[in-house]
C-alpha atoms as a PDB file:
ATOM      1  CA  UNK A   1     -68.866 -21.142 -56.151  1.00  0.00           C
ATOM      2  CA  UNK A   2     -69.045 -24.381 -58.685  1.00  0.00           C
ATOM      3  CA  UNK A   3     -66.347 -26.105 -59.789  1.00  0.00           C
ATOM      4  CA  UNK A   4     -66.260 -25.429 -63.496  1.00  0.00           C
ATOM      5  CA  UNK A   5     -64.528 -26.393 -66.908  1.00  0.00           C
ATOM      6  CA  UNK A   6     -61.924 -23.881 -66.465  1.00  0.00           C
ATOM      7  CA  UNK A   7     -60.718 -24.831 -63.006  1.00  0.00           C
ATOM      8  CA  UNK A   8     -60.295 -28.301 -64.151  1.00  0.00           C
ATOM      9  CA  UNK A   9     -58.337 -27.476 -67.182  1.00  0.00           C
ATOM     10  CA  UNK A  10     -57.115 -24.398 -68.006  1.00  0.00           C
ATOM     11  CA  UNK A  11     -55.987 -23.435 -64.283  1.00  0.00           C
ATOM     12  CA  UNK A  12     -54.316 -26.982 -64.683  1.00  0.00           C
ATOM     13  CA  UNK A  13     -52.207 -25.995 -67.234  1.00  0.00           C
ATOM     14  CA  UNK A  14     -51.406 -22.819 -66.052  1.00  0.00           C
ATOM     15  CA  UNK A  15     -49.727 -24.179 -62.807  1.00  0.00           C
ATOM     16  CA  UNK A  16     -48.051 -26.993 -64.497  1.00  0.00           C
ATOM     17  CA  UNK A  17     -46.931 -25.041 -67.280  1.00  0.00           C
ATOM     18  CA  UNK A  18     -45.423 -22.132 -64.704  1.00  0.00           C
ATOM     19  CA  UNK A  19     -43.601 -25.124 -62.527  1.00  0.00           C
ATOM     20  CA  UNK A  20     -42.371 -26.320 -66.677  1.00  0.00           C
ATOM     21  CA  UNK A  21     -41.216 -22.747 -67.461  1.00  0.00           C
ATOM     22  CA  UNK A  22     -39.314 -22.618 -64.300  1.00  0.00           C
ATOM     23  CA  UNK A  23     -37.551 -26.426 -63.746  1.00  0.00           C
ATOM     24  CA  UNK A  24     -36.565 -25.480 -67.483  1.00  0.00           C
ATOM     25  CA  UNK A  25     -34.910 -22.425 -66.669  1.00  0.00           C
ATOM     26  CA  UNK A  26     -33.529 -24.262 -63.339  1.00  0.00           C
ATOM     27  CA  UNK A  27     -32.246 -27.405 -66.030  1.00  0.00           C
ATOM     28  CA  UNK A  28     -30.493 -25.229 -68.040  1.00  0.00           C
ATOM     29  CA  UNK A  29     -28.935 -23.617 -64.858  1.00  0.00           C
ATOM     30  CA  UNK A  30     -27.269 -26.426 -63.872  1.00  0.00           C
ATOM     31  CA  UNK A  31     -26.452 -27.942 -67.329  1.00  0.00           C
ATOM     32  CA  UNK A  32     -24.441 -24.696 -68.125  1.00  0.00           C
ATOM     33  CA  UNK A  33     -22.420 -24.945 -64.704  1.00  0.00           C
ATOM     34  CA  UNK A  34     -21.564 -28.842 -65.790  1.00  0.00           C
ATOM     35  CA  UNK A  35     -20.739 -27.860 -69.199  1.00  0.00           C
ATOM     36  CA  UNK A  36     -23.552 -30.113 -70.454  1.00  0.00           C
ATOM     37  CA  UNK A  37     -24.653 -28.873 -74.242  1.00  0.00           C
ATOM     38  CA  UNK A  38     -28.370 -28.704 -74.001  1.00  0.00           C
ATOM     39  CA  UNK A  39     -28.708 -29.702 -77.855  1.00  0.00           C
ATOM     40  CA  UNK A  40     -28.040 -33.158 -75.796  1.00  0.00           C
ATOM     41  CA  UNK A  41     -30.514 -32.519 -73.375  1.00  0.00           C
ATOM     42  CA  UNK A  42     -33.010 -31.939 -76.461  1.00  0.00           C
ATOM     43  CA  UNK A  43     -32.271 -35.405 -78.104  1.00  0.00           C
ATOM     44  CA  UNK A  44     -32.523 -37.467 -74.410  1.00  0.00           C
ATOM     45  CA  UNK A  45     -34.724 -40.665 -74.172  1.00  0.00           C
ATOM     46  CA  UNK A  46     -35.366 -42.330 -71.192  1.00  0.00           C
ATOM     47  CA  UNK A  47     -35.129 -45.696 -73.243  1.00  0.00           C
ATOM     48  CA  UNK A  48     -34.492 -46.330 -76.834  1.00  0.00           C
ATOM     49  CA  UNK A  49     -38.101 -46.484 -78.205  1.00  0.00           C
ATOM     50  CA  UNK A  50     -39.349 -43.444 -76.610  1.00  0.00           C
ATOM     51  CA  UNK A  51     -39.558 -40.247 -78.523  1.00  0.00           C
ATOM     52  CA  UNK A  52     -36.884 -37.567 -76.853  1.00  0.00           C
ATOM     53  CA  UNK A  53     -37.534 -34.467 -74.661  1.00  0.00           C
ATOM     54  CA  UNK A  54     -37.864 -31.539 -77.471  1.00  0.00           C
ATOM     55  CA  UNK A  55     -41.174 -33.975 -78.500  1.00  0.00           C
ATOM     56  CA  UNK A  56     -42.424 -34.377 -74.719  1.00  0.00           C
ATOM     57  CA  UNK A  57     -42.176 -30.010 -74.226  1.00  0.00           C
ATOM     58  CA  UNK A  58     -43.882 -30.244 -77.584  1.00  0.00           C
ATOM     59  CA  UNK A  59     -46.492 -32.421 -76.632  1.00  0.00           C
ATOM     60  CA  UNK A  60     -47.286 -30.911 -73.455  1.00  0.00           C
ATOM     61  CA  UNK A  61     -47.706 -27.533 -75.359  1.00  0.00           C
ATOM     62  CA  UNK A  62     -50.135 -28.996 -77.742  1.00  0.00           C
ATOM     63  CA  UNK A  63     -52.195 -31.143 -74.852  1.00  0.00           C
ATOM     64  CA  UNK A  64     -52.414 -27.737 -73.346  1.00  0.00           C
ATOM     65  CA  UNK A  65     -52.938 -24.686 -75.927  1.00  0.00           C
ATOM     66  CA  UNK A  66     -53.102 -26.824 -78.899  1.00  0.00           C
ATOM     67  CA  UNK A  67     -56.318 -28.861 -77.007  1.00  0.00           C
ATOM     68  CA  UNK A  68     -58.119 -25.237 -75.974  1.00  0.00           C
ATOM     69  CA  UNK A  69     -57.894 -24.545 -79.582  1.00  0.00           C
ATOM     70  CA  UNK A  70     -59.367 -28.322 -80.676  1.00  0.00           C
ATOM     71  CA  UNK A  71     -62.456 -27.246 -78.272  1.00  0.00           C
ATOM     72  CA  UNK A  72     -62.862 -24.164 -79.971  1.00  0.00           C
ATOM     73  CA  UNK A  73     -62.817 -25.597 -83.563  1.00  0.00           C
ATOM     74  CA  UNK A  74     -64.033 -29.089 -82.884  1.00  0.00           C
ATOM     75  CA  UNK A  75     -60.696 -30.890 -84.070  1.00  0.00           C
ATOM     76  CA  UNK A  76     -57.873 -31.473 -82.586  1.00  0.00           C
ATOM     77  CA  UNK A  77     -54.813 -33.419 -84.716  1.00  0.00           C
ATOM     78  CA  UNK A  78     -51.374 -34.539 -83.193  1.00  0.00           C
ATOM     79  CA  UNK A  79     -48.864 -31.953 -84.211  1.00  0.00           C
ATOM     80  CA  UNK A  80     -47.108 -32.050 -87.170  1.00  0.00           C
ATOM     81  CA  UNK A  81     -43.931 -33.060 -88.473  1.00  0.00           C
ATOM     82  CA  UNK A  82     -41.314 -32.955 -85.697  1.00  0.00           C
ATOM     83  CA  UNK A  83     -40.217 -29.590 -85.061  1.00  0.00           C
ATOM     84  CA  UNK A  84     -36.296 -28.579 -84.936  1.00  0.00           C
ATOM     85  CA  UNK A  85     -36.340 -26.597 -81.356  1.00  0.00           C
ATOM     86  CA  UNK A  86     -33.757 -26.031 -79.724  1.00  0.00           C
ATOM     87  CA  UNK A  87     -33.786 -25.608 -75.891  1.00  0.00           C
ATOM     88  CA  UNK A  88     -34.294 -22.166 -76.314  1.00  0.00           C
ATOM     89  CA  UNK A  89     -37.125 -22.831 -78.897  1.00  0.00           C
ATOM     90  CA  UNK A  90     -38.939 -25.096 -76.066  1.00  0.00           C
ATOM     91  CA  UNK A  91     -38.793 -22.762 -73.783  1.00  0.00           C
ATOM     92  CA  UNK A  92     -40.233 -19.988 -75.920  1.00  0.00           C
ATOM     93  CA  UNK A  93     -42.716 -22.645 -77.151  1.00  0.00           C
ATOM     94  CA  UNK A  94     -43.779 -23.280 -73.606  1.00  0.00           C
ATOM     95  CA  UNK A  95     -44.022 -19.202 -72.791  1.00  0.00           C
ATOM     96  CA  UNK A  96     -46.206 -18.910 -75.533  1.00  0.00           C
ATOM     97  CA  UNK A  97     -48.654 -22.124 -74.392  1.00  0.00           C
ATOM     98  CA  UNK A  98     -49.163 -19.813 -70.998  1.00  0.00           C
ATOM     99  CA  UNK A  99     -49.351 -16.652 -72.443  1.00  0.00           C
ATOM    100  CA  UNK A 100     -52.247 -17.676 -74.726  1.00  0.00           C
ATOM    101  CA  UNK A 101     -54.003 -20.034 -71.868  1.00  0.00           C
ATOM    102  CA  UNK A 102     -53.654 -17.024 -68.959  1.00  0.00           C
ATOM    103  CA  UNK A 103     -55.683 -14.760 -71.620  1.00  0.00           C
ATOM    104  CA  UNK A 104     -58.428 -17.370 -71.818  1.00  0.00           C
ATOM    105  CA  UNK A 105     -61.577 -16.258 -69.639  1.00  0.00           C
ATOM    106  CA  UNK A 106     -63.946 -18.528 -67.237  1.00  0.00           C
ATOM    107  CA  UNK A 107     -66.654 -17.697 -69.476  1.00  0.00           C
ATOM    108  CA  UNK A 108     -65.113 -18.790 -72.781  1.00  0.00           C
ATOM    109  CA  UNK A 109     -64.033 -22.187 -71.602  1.00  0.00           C
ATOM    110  CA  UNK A 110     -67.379 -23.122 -69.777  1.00  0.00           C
ATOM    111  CA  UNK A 111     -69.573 -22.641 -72.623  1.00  0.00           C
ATOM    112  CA  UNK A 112     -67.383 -24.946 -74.573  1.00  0.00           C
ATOM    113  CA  UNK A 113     -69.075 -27.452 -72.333  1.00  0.00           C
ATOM    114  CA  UNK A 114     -71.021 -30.008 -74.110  1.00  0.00           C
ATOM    115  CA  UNK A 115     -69.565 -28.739 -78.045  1.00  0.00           C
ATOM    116  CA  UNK A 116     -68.291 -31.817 -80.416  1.00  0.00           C
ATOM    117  CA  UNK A 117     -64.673 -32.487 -80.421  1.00  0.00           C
ATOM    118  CA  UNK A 118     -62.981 -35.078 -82.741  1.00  0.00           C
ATOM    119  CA  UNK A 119     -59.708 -36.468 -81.910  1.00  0.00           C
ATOM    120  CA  UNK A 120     -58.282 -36.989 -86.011  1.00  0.00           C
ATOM    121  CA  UNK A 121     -55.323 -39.309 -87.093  1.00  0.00           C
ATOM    122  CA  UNK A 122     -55.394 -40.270 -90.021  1.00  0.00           C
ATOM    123  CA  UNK A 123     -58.662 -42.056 -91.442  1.00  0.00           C
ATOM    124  CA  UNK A 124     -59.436 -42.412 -87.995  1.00  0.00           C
ATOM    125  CA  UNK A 125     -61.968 -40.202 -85.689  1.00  0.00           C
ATOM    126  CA  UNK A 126     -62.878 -40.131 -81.827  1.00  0.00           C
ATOM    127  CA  UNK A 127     -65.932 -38.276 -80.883  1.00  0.00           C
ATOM    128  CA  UNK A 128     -65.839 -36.272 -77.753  1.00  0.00           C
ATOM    129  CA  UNK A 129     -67.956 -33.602 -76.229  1.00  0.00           C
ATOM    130  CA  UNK A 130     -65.277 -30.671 -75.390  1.00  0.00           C
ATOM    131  CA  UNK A 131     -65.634 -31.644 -71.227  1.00  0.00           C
ATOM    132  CA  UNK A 132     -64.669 -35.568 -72.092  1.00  0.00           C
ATOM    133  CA  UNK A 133     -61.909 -34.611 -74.447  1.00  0.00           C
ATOM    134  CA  UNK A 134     -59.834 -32.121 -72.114  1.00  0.00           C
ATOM    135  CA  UNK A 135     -61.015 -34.487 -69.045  1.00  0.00           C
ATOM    136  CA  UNK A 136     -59.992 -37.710 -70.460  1.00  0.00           C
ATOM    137  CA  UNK A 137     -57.817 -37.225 -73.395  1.00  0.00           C
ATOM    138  CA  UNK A 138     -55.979 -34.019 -72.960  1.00  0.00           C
ATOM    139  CA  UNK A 139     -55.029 -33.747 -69.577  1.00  0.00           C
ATOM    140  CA  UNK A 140     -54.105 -37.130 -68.896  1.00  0.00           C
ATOM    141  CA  UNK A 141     -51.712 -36.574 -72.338  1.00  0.00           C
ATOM    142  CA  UNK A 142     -50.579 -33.170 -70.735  1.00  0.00           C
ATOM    143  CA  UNK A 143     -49.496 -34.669 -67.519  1.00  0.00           C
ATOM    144  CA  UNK A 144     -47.524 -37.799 -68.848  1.00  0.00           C
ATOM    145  CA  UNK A 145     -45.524 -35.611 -71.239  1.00  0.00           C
ATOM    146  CA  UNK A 146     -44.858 -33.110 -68.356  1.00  0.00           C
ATOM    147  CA  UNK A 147     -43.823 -35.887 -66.075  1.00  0.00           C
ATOM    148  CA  UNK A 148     -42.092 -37.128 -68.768  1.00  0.00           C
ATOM    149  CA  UNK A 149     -39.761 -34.012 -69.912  1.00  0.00           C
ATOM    150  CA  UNK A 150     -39.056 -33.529 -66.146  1.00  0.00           C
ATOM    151  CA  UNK A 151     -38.110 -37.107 -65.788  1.00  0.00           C
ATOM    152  CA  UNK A 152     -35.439 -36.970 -68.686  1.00  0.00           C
ATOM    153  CA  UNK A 153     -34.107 -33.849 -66.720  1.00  0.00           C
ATOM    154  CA  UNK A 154     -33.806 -35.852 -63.626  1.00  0.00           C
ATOM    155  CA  UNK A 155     -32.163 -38.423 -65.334  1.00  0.00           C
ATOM    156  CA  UNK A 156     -29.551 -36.050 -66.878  1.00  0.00           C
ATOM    157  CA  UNK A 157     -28.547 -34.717 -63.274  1.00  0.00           C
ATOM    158  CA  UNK A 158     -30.599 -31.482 -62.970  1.00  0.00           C
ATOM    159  CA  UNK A 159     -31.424 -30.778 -59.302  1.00  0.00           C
ATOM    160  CA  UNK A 160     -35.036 -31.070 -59.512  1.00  0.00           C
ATOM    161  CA  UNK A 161     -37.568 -32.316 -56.987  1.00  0.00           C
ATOM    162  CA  UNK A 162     -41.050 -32.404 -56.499  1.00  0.00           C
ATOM    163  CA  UNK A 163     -41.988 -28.916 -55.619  1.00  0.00           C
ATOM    164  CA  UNK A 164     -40.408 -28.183 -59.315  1.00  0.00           C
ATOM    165  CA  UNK A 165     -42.774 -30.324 -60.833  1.00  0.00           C
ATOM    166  CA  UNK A 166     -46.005 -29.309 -59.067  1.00  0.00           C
ATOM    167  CA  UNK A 167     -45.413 -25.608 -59.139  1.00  0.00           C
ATOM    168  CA  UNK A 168     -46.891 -22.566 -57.165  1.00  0.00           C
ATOM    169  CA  UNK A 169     -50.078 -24.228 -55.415  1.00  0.00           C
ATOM    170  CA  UNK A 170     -53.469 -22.625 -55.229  1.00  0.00           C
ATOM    171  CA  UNK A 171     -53.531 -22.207 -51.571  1.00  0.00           C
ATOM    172  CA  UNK A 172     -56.527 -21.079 -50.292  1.00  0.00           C
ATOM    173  CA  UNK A 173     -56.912 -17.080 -49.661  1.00  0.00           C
END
């Protein structure tokens, strides 16, 4: 069996996205039992000029679902305005991300292979087939703002560890 588009992407986001759904719903766990108010975990930066955790789960959404769509339509734009989720609203936000990604097919994704993709902002437009835009733009995007929103966790005291972050493996059957 080859090693296609799908597997490198979409199986990607799936795992990463379960281990995100589940260190969430661990997070919030342990906030509750310390009394922390998760409208503070929403606002946390890991240093002043860094955008806070309710933009990295919204990031990692949109590098994941939001950058299938872009290689459907051939555009993909950074998401707009900041939206007002709560923690609950994240987590919803990332349920939804898996639920449309786990009803994408093999088929569909590999014959995006080799379609025009154009990263916008602004005036500004990067050409990419669909494979070099999810390899080299997407997923690298998807992983920092993972890392990122399970970092600020970390850093607010959730018990957290590795396994959390990588999720269920795909062991071989």
């Amino acid at each position: 069996m080859a090693f296609s588009l799908y597997d490198a992407t979409v199986a990607n986001y799936l795992q990463i996205l379960g281990a995100v759904s589940t260190f969430l719903d661990k997070s919030l766990e342990h906030f509750k039992e310390k009394g922390v108010d998760p409208a503070e975990i929403v606002e946390t930066r890991l240093f002043p000029d860094m955008l806070p955790f309710r933009f990295q789960v919204v990031s990692l959404a949109h590098h994941s679902r939001g950058a299938m769509e872009a290689a459907r339509n051939g555009v993909f734009v950074p998401p707009a305005g900041k939206p007002d989720l709560d923690y609950a609203g994240l987590q919803a936000l990332v349920a939804e991300a898996r639920s449309e990604l786990a009803a994408l097919t093999p088929g569909a994704v590999n014959a995006l292979v080799g379609r025009d993709v154009a990263f916008k902002l602004g005036e500004r437009s990067l050409p990419f087939t669909a494979e070099g835009f999810l390899m080299s733009f997407s997923l690298p995007n998807f992983f920092f703002h993972s890392t990122t929103a399970y970092d600020i966790l970390r850093h607010k005291g959730a018990p957290l560890g590795k396994r959390d972050f990588m999720g269920r493996l795909n062991l071989k059957k």
